[in-house]
C-alpha atoms as a PDB file:
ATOM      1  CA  UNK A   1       2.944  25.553 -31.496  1.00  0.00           C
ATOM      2  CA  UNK A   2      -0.606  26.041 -30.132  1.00  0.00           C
ATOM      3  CA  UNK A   3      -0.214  29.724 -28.919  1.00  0.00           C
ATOM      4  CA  UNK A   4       1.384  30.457 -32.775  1.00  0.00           C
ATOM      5  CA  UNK A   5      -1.445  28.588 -34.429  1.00  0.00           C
ATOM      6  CA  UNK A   6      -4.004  31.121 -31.796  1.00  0.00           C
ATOM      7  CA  UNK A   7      -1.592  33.909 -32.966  1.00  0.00           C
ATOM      8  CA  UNK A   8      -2.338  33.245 -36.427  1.00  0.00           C
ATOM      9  CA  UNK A   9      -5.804  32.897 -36.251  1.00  0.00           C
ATOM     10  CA  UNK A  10      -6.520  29.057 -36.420  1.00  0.00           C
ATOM     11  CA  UNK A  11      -7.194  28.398 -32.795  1.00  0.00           C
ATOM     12  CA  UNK A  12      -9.980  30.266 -31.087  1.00  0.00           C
ATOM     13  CA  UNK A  13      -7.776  30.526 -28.004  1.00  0.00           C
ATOM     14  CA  UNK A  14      -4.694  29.052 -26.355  1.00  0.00           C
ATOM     15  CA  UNK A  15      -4.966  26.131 -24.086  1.00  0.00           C
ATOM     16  CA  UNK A  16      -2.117  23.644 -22.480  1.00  0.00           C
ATOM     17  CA  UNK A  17      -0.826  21.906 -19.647  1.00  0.00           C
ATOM     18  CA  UNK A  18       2.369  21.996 -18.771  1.00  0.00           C
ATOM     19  CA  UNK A  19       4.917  21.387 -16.197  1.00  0.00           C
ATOM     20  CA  UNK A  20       6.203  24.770 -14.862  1.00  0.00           C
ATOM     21  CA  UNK A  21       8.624  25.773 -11.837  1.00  0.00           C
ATOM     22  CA  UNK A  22       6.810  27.117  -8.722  1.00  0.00           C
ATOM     23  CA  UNK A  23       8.164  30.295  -7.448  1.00  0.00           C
ATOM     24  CA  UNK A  24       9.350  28.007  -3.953  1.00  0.00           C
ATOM     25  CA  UNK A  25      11.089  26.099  -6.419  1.00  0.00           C
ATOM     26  CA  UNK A  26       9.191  22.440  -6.946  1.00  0.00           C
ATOM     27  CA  UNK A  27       7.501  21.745 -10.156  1.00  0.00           C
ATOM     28  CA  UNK A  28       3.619  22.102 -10.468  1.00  0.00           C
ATOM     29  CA  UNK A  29       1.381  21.206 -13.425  1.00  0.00           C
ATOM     30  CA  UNK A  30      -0.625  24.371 -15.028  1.00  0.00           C
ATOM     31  CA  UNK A  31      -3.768  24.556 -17.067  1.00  0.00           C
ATOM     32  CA  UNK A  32      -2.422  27.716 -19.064  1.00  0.00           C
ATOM     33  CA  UNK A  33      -5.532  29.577 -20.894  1.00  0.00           C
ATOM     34  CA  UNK A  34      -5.226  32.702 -22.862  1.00  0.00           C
ATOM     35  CA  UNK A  35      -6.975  34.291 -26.195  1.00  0.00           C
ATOM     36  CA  UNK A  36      -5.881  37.508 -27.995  1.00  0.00           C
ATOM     37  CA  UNK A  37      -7.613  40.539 -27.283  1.00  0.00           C
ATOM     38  CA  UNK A  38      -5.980  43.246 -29.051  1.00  0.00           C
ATOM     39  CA  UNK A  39      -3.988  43.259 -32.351  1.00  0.00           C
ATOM     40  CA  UNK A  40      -1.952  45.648 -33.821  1.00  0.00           C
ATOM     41  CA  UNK A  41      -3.047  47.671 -37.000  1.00  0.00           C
ATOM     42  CA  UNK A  42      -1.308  45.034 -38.942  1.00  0.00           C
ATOM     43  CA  UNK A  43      -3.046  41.745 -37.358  1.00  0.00           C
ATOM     44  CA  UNK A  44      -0.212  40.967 -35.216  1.00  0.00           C
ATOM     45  CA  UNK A  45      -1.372  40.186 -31.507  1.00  0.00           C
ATOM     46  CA  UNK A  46      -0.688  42.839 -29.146  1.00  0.00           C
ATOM     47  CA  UNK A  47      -2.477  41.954 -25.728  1.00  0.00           C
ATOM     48  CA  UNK A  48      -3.462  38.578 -24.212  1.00  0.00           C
ATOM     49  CA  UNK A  49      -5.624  37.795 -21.203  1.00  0.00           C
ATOM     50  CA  UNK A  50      -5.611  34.215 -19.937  1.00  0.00           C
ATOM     51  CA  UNK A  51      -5.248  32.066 -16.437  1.00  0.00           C
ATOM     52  CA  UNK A  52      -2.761  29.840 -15.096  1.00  0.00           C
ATOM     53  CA  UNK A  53      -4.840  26.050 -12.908  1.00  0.00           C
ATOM     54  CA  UNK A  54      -2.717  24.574 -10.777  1.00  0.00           C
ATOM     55  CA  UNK A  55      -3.235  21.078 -11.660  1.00  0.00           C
ATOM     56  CA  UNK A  56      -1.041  18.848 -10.211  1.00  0.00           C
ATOM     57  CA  UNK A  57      -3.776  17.265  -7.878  1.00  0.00           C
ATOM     58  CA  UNK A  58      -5.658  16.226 -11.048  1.00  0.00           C
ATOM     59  CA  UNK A  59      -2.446  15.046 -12.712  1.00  0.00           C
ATOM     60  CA  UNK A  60      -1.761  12.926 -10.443  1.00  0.00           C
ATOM     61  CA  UNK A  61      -4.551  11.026 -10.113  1.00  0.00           C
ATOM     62  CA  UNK A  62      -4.918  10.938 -13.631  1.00  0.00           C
ATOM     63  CA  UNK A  63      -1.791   8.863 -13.318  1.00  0.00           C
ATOM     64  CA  UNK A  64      -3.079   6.827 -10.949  1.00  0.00           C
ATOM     65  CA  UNK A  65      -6.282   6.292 -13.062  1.00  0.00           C
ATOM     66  CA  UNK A  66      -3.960   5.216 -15.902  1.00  0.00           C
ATOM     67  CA  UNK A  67      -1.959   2.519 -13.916  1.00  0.00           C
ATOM     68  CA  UNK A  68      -5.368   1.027 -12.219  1.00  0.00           C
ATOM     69  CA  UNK A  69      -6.502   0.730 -15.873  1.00  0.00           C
ATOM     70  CA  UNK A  70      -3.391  -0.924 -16.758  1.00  0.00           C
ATOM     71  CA  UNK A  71      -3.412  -3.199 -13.871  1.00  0.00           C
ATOM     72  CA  UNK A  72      -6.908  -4.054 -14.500  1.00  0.00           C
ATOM     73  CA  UNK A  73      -6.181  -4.957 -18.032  1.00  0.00           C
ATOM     74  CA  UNK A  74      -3.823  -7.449 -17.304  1.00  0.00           C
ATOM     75  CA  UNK A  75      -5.917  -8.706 -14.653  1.00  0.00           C
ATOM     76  CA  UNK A  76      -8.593  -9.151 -17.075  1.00  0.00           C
ATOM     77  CA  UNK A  77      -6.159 -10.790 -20.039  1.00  0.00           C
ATOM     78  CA  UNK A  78      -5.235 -12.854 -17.081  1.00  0.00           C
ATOM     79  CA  UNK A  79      -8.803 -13.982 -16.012  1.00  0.00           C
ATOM     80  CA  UNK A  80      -9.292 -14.638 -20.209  1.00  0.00           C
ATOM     81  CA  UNK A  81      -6.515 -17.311 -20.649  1.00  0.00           C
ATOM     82  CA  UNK A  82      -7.885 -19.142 -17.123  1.00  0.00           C
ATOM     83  CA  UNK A  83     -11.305 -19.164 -18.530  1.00  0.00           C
ATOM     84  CA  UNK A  84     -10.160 -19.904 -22.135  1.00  0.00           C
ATOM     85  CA  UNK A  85      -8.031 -22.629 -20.899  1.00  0.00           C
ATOM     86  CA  UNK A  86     -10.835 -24.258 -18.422  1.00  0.00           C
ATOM     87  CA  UNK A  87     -13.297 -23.408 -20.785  1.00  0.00           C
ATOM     88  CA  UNK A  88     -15.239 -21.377 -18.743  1.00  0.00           C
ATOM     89  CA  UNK A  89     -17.867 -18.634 -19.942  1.00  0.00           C
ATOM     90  CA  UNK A  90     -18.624 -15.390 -18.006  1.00  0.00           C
ATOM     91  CA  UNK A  91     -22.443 -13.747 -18.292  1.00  0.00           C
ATOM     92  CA  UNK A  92     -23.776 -11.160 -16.568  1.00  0.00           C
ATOM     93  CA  UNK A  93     -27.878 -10.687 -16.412  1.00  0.00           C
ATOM     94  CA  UNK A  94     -28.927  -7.306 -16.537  1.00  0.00           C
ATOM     95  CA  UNK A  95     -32.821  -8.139 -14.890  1.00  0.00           C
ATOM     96  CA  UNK A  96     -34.358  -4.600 -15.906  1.00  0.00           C
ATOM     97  CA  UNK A  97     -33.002  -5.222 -19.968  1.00  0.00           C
ATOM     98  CA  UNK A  98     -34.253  -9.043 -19.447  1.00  0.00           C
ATOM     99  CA  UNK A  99     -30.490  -9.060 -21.165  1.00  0.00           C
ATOM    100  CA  UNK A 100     -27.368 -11.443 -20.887  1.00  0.00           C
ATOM    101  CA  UNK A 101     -24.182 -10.187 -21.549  1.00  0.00           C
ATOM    102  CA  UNK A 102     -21.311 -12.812 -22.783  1.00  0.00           C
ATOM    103  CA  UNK A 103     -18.217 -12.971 -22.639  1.00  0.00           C
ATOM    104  CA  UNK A 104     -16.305 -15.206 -25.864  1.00  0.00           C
ATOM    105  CA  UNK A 105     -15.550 -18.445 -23.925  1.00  0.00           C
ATOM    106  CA  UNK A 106     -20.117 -18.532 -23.140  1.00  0.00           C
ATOM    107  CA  UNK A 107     -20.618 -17.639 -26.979  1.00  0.00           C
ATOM    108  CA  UNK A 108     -18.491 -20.581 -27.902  1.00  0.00           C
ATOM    109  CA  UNK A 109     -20.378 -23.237 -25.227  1.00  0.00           C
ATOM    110  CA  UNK A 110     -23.517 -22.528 -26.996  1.00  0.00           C
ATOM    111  CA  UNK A 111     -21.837 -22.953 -30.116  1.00  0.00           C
ATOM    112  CA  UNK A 112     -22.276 -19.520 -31.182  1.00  0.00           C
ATOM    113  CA  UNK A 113     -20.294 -17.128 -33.233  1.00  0.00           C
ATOM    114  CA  UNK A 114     -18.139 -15.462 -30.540  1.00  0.00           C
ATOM    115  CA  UNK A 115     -19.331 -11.675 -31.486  1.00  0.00           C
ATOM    116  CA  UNK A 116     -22.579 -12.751 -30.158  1.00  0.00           C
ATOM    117  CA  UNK A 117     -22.207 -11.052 -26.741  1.00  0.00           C
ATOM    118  CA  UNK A 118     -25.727  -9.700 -25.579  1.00  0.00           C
ATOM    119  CA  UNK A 119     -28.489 -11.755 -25.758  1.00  0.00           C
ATOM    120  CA  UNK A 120     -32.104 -11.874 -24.704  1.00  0.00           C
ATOM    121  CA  UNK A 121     -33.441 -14.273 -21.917  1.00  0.00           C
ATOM    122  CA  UNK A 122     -36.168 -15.674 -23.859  1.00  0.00           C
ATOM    123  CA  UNK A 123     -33.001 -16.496 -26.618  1.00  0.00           C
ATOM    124  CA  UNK A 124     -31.516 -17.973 -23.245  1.00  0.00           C
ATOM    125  CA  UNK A 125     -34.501 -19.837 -22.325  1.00  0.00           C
ATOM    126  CA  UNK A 126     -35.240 -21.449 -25.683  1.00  0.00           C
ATOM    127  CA  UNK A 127     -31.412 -23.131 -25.623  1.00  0.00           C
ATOM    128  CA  UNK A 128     -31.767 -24.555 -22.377  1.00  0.00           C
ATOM    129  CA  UNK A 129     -33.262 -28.085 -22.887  1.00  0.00           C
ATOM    130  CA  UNK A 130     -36.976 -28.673 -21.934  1.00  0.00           C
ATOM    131  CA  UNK A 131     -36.731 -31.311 -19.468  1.00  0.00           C
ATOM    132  CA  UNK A 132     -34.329 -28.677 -17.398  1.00  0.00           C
ATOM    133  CA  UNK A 133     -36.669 -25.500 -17.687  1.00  0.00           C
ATOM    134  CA  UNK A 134     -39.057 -25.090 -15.453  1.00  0.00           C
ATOM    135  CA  UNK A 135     -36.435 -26.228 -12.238  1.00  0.00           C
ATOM    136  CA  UNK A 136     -34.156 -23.298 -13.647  1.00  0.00           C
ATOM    137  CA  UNK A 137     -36.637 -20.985 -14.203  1.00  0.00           C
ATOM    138  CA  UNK A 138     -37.415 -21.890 -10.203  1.00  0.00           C
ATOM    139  CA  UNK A 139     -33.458 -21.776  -9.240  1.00  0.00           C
ATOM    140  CA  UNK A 140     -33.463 -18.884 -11.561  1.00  0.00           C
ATOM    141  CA  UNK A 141     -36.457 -16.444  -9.619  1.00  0.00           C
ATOM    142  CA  UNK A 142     -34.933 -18.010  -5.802  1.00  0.00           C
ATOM    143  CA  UNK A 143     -31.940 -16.298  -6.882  1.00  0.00           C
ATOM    144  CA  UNK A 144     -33.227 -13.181  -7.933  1.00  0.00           C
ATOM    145  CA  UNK A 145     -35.216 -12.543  -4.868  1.00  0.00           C
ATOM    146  CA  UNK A 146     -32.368 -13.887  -3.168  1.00  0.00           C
ATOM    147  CA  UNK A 147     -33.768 -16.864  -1.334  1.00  0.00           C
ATOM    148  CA  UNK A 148     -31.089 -18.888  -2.747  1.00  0.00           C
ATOM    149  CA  UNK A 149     -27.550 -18.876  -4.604  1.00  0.00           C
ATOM    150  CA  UNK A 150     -27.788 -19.631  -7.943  1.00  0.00           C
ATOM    151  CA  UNK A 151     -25.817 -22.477  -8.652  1.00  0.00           C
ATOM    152  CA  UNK A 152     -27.114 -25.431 -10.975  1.00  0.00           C
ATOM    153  CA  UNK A 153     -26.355 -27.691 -13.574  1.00  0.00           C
ATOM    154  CA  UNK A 154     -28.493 -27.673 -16.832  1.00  0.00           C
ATOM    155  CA  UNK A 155     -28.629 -28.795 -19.970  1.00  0.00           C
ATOM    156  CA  UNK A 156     -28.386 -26.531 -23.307  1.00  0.00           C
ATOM    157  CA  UNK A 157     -29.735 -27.706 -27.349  1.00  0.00           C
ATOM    158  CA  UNK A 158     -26.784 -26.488 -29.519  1.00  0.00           C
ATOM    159  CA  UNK A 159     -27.146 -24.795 -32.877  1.00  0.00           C
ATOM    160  CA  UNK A 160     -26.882 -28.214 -34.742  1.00  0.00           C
ATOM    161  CA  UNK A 161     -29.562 -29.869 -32.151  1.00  0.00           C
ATOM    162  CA  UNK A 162     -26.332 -31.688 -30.012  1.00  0.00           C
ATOM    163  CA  UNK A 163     -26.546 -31.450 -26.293  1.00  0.00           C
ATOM    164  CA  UNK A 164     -24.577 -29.924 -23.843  1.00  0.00           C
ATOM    165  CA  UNK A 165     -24.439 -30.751 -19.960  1.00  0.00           C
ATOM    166  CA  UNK A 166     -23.229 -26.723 -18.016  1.00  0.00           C
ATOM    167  CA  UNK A 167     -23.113 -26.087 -14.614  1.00  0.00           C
ATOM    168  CA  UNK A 168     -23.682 -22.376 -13.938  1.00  0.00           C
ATOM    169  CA  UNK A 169     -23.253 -20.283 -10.916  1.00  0.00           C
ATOM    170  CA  UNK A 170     -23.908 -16.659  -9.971  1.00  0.00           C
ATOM    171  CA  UNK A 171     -24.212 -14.376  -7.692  1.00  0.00           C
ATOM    172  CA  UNK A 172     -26.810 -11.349  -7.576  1.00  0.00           C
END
């Protein structure tokens, strides 16, 4: 189909991988590439010049890619029902962005609409009860600098001015 779409003019040149049989008589994946260069008085194509890539190496660990991807997916739908289920929220902190980064289990412990998944610090900072922010802005900058895990428990002021108690733990 593609080479007859490049014969008729459609395609700028013919590309496609596809298994072929090596003269020693295993099968190899090829990167075939080819364009007209010559066409008869009446349009038709009369020479083409193109390349066959071996590309079995790539092919194969483009499967592999594909089945660490799928692994890693379930691992991850995994990791969300054992967070949904003990109602615990992921973040990361990106420092240099001053950014966090939420998963849907932290948007809902702040009582927040779950597509609320980056947020600033100072956003953060203003939840996180007054009475509890100066120690975690202290446990906070040990942990950066790495003088100490960061591992604490904290109050936050929800959206309709209730109180939560969290206990959050990271590592940098």
């Amino acid at each position: 189909e593609l080479l007859e779409r490049h014969f008729a003019g459609e395609l700028a040149y013919y590309e496609c991988e596809s298994r072929m049989k090596h003269r020693r008589g295993h099968w190899v994946w090829v990167l075939d590439r080819g364009r007209v260069v010559t066409r008869t008085p009446g349009g038709k194509p009369e020479w083409m010049l193109g390349t066959h890539l071996e590309i079995t190496s790539l092919k194969e660990q483009e499967r592999e890619l594909r089945r660490t991807i799928a692994e890693l997916e379930a691992a991850h739908r995994r990791i969300e029902v054992a967070n949904d289920s003990g109602g615990i929220g992921v973040w990361e902190f990106d420092l240099a962005a001053e950014t966090l980064l939420w998963d849907t289990q932290m948007c809902r412990l702040y009582g927040l609409a779950a597509h609320t998944t980056t947020v600033t610090a100072d956003f953060w900072e203003q939840r996180v009860d007054p009475r509890d922010r100066n120690r975690l802005a202290r446990e906070t900058e040990l942990a950066i600098t790495g003088a100490a895990p960061f591992d604490t428990e904290f109050r936050i002021i929800l959206p309709d001015g209730g109180l939560r108690y969290l206990r959050s733990a990271a590592r940098l």
